[in-house]
N, C-alpha and C. Protein backbone atom coordinates (compact mmCIF):
# COMPACT_ATOMS: atom_id res chain seq x y z
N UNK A 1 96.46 59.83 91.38
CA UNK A 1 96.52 60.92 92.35
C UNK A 1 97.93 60.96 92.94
N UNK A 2 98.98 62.08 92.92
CA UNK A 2 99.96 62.26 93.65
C UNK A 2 99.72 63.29 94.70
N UNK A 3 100.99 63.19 95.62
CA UNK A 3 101.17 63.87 96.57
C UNK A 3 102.31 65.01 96.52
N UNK A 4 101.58 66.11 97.39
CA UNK A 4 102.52 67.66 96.65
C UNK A 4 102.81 68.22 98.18
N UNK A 5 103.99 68.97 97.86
CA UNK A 5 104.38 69.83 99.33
C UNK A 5 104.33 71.34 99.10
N UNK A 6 104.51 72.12 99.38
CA UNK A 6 104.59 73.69 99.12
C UNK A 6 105.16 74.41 100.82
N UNK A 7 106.02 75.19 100.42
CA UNK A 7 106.60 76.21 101.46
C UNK A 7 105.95 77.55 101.33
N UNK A 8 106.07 78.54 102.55
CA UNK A 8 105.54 79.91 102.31
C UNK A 8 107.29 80.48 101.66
N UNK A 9 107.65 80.10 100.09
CA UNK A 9 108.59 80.95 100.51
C UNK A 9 109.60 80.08 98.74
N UNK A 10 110.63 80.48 97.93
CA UNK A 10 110.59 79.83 96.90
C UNK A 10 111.38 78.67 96.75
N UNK A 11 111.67 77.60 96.01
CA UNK A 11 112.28 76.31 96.09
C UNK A 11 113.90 77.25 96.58
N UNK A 12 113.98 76.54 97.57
CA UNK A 12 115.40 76.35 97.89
C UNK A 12 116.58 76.24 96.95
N UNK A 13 117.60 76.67 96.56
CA UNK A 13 118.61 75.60 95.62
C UNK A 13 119.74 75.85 96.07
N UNK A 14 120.78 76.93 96.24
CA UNK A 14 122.31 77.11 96.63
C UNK A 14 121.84 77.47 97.91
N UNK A 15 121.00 78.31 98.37
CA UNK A 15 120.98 79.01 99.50
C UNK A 15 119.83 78.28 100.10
N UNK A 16 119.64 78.61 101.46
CA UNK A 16 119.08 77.43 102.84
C UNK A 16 117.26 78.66 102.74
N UNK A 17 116.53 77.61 102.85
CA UNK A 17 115.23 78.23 103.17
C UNK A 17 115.39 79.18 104.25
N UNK A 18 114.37 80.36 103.68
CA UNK A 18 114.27 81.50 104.36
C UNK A 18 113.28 81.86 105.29
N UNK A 19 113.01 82.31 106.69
CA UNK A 19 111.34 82.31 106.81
C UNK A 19 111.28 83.79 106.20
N UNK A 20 109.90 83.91 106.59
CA UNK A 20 109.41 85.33 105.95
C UNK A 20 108.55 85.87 107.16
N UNK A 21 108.74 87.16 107.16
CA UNK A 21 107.63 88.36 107.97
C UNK A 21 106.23 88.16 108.30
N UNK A 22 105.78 88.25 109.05
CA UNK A 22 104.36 88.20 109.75
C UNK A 22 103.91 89.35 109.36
N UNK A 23 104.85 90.46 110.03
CA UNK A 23 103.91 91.42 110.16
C UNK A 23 102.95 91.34 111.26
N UNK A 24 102.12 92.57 111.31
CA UNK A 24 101.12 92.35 112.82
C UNK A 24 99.10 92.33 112.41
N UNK A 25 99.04 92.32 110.99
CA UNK A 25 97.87 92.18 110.73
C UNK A 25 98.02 90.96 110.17
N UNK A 26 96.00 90.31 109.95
CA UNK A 26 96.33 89.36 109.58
C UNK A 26 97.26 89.45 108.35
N UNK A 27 97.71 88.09 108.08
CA UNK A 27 98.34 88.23 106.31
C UNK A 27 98.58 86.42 106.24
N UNK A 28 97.99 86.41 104.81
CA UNK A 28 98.30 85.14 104.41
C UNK A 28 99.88 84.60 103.74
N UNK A 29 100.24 83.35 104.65
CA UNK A 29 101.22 83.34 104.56
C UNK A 29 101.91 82.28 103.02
N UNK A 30 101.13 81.43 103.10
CA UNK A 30 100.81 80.54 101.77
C UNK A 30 99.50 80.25 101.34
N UNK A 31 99.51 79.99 100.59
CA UNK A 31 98.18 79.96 99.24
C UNK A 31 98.23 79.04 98.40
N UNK A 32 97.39 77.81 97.89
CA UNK A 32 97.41 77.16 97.40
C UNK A 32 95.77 77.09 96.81
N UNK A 33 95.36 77.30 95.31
CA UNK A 33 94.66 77.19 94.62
C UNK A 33 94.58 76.14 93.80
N UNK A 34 93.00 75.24 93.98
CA UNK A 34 92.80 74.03 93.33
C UNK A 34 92.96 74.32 92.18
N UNK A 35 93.20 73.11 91.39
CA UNK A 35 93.13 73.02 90.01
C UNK A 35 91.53 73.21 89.49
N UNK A 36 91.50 73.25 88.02
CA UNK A 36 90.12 73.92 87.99
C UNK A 36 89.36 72.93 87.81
N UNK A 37 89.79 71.07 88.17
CA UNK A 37 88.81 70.63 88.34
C UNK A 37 89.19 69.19 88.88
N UNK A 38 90.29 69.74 89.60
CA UNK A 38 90.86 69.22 90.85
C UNK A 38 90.71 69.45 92.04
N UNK A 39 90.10 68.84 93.18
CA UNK A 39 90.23 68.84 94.24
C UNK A 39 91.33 68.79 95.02
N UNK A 40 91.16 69.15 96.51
CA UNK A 40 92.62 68.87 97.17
C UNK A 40 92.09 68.41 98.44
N UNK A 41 92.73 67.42 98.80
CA UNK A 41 92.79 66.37 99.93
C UNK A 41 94.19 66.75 100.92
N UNK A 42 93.85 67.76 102.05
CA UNK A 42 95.10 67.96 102.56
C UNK A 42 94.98 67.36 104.03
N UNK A 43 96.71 66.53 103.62
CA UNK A 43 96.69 65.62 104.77
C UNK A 43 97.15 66.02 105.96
N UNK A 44 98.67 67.01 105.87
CA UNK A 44 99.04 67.46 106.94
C UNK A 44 99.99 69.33 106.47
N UNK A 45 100.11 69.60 107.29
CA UNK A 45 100.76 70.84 107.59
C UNK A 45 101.04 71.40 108.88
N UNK A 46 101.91 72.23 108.94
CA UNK A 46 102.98 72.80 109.35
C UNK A 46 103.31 74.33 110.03
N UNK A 47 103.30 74.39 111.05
CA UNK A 47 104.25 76.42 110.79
C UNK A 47 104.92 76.54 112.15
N UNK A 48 105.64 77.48 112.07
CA UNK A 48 106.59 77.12 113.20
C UNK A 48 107.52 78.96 113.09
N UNK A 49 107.90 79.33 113.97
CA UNK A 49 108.29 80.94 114.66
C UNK A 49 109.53 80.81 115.03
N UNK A 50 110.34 82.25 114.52
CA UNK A 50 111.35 82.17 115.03
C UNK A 50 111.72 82.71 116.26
N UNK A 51 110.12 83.20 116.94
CA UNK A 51 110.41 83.49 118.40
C UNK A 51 111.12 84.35 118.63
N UNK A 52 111.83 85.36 118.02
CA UNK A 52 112.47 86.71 118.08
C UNK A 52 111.77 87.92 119.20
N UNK A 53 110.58 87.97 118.13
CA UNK A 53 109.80 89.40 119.00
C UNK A 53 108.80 89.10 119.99
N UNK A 54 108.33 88.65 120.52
CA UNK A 54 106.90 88.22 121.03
C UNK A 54 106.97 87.30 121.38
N UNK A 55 106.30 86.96 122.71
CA UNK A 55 105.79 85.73 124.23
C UNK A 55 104.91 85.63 124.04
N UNK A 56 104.08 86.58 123.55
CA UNK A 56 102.30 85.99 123.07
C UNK A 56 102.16 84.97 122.24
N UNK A 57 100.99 84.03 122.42
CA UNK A 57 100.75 83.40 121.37
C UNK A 57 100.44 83.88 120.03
N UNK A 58 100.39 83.20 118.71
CA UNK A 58 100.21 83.96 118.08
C UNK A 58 98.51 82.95 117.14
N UNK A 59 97.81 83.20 116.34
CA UNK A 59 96.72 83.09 116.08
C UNK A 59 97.18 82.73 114.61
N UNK A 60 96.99 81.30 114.22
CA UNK A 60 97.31 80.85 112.61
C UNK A 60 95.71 79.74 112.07
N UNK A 61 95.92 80.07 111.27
CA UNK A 61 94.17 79.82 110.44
C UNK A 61 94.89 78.68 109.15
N UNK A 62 94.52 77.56 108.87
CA UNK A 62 94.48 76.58 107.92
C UNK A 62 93.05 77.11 106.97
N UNK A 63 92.56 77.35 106.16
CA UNK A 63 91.32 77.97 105.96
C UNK A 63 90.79 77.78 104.49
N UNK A 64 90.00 77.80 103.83
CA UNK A 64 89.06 77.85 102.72
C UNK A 64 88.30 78.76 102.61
N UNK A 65 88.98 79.50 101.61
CA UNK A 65 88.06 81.05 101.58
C UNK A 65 87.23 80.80 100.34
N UNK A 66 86.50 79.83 99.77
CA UNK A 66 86.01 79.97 98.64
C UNK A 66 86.63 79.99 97.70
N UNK A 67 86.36 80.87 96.41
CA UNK A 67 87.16 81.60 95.55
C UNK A 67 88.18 82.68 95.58
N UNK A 68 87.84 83.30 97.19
CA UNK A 68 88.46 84.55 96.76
C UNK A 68 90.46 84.14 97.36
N UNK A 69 90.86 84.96 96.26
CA UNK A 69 92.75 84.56 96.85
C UNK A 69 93.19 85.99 97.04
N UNK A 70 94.05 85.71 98.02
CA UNK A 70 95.10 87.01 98.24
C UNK A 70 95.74 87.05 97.15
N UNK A 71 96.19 88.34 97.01
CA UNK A 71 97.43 88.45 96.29
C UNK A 71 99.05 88.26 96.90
N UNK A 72 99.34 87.35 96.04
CA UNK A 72 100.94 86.20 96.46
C UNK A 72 102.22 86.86 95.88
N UNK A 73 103.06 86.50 96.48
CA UNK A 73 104.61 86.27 95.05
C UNK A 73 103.80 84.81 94.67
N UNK A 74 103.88 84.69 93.18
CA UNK A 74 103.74 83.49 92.61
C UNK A 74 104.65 82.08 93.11
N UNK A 75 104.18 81.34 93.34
CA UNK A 75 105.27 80.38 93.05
C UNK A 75 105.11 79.87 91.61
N UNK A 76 106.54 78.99 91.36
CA UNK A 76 106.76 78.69 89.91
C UNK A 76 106.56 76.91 90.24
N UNK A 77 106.76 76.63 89.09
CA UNK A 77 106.48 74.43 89.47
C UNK A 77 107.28 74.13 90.01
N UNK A 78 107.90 74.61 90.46
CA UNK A 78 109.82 74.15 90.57
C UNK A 78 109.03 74.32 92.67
N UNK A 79 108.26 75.20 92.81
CA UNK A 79 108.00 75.23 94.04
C UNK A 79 107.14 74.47 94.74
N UNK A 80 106.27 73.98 93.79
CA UNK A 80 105.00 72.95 94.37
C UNK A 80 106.12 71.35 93.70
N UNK A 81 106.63 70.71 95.05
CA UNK A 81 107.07 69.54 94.77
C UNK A 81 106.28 68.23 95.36
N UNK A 82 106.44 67.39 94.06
CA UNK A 82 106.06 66.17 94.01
C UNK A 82 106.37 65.19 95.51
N UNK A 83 105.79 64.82 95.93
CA UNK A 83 105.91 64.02 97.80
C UNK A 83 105.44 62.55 97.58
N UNK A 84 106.68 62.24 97.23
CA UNK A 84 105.93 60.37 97.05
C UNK A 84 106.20 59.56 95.81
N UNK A 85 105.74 58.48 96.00
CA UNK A 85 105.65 57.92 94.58
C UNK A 85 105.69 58.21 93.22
N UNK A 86 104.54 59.09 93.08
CA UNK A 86 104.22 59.45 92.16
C UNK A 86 104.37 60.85 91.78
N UNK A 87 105.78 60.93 90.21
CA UNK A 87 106.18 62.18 90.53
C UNK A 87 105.67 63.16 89.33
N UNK A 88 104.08 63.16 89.18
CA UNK A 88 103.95 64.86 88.19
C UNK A 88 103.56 65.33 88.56
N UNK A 89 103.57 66.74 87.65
CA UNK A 89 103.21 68.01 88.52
C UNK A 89 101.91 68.14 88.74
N UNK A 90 101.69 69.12 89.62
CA UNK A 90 100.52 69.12 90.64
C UNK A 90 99.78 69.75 89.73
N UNK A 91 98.15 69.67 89.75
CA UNK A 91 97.16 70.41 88.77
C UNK A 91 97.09 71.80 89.37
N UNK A 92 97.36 72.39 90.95
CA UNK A 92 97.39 73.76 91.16
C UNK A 92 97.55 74.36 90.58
N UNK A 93 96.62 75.48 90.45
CA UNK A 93 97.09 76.53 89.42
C UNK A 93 98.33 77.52 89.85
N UNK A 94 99.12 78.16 89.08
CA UNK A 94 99.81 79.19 89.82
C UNK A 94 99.55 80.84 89.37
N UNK A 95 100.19 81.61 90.28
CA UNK A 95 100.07 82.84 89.28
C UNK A 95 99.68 84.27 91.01
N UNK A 96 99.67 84.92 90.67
CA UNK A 96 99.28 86.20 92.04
C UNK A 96 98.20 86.03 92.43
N UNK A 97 96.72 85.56 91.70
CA UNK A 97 96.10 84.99 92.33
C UNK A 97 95.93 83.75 92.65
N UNK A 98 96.95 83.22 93.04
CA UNK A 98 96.51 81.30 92.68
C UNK A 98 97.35 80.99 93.89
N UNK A 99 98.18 79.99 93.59
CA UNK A 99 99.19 79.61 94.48
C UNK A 99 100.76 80.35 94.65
N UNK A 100 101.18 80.58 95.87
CA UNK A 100 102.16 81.33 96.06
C UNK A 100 101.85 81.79 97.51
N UNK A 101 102.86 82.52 97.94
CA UNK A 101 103.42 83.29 99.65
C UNK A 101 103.45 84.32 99.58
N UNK A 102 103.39 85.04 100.65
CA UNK A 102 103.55 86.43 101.55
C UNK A 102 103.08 87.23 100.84
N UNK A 103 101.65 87.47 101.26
CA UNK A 103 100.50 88.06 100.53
C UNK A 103 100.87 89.52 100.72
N UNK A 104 100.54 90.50 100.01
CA UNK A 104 100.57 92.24 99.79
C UNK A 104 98.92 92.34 99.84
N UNK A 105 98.30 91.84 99.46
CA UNK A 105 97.18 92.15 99.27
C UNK A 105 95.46 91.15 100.10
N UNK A 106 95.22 90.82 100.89
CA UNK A 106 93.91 89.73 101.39
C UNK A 106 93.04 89.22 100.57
N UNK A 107 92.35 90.73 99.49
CA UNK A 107 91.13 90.35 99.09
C UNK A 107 90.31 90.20 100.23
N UNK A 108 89.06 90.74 99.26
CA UNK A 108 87.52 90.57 100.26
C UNK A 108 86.97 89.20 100.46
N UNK A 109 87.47 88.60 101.63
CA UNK A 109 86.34 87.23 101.88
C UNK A 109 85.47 87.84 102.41
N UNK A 110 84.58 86.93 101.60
CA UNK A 110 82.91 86.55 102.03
C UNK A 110 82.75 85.77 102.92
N UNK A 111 83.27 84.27 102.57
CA UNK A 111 83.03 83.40 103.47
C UNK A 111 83.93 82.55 103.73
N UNK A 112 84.20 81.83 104.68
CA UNK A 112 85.27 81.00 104.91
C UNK A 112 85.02 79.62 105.51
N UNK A 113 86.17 78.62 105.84
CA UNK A 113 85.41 77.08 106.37
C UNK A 113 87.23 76.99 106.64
N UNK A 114 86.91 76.81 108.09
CA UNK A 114 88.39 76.06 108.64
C UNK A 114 88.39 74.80 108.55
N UNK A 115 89.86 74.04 108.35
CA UNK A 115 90.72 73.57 108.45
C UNK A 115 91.09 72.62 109.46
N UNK A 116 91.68 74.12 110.19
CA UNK A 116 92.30 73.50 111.40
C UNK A 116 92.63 75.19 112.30
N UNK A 117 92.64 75.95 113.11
CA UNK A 117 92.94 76.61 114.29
C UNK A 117 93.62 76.67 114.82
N UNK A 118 94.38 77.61 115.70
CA UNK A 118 94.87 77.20 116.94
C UNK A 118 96.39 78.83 116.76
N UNK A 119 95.95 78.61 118.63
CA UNK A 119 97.07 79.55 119.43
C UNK A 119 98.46 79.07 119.33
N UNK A 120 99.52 79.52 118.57
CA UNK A 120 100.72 78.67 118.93
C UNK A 120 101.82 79.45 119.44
N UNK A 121 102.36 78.62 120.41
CA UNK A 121 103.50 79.68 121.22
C UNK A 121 104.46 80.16 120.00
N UNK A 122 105.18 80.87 120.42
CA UNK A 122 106.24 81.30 119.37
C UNK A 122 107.69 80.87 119.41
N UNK A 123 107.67 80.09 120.59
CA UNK A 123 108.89 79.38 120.98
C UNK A 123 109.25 78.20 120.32
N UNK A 124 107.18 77.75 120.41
CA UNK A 124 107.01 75.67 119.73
C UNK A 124 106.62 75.43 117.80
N UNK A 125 106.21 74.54 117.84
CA UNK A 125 105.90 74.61 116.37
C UNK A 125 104.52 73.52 116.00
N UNK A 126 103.58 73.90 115.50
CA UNK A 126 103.00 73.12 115.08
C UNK A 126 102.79 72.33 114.04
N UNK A 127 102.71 71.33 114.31
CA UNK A 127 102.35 70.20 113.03
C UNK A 127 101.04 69.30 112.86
N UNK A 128 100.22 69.24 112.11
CA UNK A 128 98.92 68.70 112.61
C UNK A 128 98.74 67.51 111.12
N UNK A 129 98.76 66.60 111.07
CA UNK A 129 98.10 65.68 110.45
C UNK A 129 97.02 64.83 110.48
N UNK A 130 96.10 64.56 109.15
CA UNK A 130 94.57 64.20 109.51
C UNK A 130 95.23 62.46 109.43
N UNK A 131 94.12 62.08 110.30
CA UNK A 131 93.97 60.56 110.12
C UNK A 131 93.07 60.18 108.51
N UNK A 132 93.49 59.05 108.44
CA UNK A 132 93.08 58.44 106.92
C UNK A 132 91.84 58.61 106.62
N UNK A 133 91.32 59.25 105.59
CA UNK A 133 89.87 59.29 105.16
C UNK A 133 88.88 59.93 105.81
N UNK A 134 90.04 60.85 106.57
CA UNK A 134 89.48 62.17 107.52
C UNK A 134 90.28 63.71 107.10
N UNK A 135 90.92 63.57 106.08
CA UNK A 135 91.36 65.29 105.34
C UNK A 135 90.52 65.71 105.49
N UNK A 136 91.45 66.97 104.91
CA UNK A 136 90.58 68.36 105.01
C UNK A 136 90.15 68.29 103.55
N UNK A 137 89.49 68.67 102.88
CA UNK A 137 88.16 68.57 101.40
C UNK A 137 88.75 70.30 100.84
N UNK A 138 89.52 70.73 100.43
CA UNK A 138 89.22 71.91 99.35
C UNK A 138 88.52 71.78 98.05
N UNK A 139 87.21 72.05 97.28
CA UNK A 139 86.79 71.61 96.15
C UNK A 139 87.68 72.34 94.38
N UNK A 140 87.79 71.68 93.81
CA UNK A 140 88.10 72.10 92.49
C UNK A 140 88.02 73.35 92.21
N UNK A 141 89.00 74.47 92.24
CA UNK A 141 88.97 75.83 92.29
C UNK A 141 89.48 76.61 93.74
N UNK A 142 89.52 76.16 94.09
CA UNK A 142 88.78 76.44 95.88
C UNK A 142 90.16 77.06 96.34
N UNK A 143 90.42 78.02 97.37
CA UNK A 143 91.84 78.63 97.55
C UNK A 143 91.49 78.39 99.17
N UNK A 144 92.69 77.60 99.48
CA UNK A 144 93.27 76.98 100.93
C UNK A 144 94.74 78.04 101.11
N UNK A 145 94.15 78.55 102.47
CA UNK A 145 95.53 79.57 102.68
C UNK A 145 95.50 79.40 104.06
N UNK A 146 97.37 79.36 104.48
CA UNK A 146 97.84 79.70 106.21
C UNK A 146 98.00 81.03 106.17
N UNK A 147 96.83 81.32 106.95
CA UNK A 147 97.41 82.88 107.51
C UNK A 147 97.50 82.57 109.18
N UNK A 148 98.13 84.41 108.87
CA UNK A 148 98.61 84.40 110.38
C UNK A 148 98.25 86.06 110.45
N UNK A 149 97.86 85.63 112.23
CA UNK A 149 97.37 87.12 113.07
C UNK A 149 98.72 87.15 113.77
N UNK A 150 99.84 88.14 114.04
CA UNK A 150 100.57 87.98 115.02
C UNK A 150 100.75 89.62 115.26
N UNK A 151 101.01 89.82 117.46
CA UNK A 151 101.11 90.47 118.04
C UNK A 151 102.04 91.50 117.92
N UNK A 152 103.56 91.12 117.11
CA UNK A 152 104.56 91.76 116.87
C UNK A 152 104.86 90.56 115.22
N UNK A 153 106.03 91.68 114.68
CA UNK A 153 106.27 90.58 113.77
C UNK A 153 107.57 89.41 113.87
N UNK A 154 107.41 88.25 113.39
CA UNK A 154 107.91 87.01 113.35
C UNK A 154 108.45 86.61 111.86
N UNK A 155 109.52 85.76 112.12
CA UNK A 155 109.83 85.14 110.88
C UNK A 155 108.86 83.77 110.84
N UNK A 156 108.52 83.59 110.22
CA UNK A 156 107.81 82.04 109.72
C UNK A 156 108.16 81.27 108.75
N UNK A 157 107.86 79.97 109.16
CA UNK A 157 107.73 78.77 108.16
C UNK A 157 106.82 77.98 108.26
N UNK A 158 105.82 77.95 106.78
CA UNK A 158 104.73 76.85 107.07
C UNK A 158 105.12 76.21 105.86
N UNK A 159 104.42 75.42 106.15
CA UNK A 159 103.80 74.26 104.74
C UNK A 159 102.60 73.69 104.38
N UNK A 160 102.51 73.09 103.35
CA UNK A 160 101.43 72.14 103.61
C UNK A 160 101.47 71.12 102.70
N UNK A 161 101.10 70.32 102.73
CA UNK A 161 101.20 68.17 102.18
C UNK A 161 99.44 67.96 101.43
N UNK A 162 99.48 67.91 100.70
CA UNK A 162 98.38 67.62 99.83
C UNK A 162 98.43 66.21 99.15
N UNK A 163 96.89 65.96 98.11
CA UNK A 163 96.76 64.83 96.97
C UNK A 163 95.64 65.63 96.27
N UNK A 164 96.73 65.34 94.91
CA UNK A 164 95.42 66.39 93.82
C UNK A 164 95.12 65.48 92.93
């Protein structure tokens, strides 16, 4: 089992990570789809505002929608990086419905199972990590996405830290 990172946004290389648009409905900001018979054990993650437009808090969801995925920019392998020891590539699938950022499209959820919650100023940043043998459980297939509700739009940066 290795450990994987992912950004809302594509591997970095000459030029400095970018955040990306909120927007003011919800919209998912990263997406990460299990392998098809891989689970995902996520330990910690991330998101954080560039505080530009808006004093309101803003409303971000860690979440498990089942099967159903937004539609993404893809990420490529080069974007889901290896975190640790052990360095191959992650079983995530990729592709517009799979894993990838800054959704155009939601898709119809049915049903959903949080994560993790929470109001975050737009000034601060959150970071939340599980204690040992207390992750969060996505099952084999299963699409784990940060979205975000915000009041005005924001630049963002999330992440998230997995074991597949």
């Amino acid at each position: 089992m290795g450990s994987y990172f992912a950004y809302n946004g594509p591997m970095a290389t000459t030029a400095a990570f970018a955040g990306v648009t909120t927007g003011t409905a919800i919209k998912t900001m990263l997406q990460v789809l299990a392998g098809a018979s891989d689970p995902l054990m996520v330990w910690k993650w991330g998101i954080e505002f560039d505080a530009t437009a808006t004093a309101t808090p803003i409303k971000v969801e860690l979440v498990h929608t089942g099967t159903v995925a937004a539609t993404v920019v893809a990420h490529v392998a080069a974007g889901v990086q290896p975190y640790g020891a052990v360095q191959t590539a992650s079983s995530v699938q990729l592709g517009t419905a799979a894993t990838g950022y800054t959704a155009s499209a939601e898709g119809t959820v049915t049903t959903t199972r949080y994560g993790d919650i929470h109001w975050v100023d737009p000034t601060q940043k959150l970071t939340w990590e599980w204690s040992l043998g207390r992750e969060f459980f996505v099952p084999a297939a299963g699409v784990l996405r940060v979205r975000v509700t915000a009041p005005a739009a924001v630049n963002c940066v999330t992440w998230i830290l997995w074991d597949d």
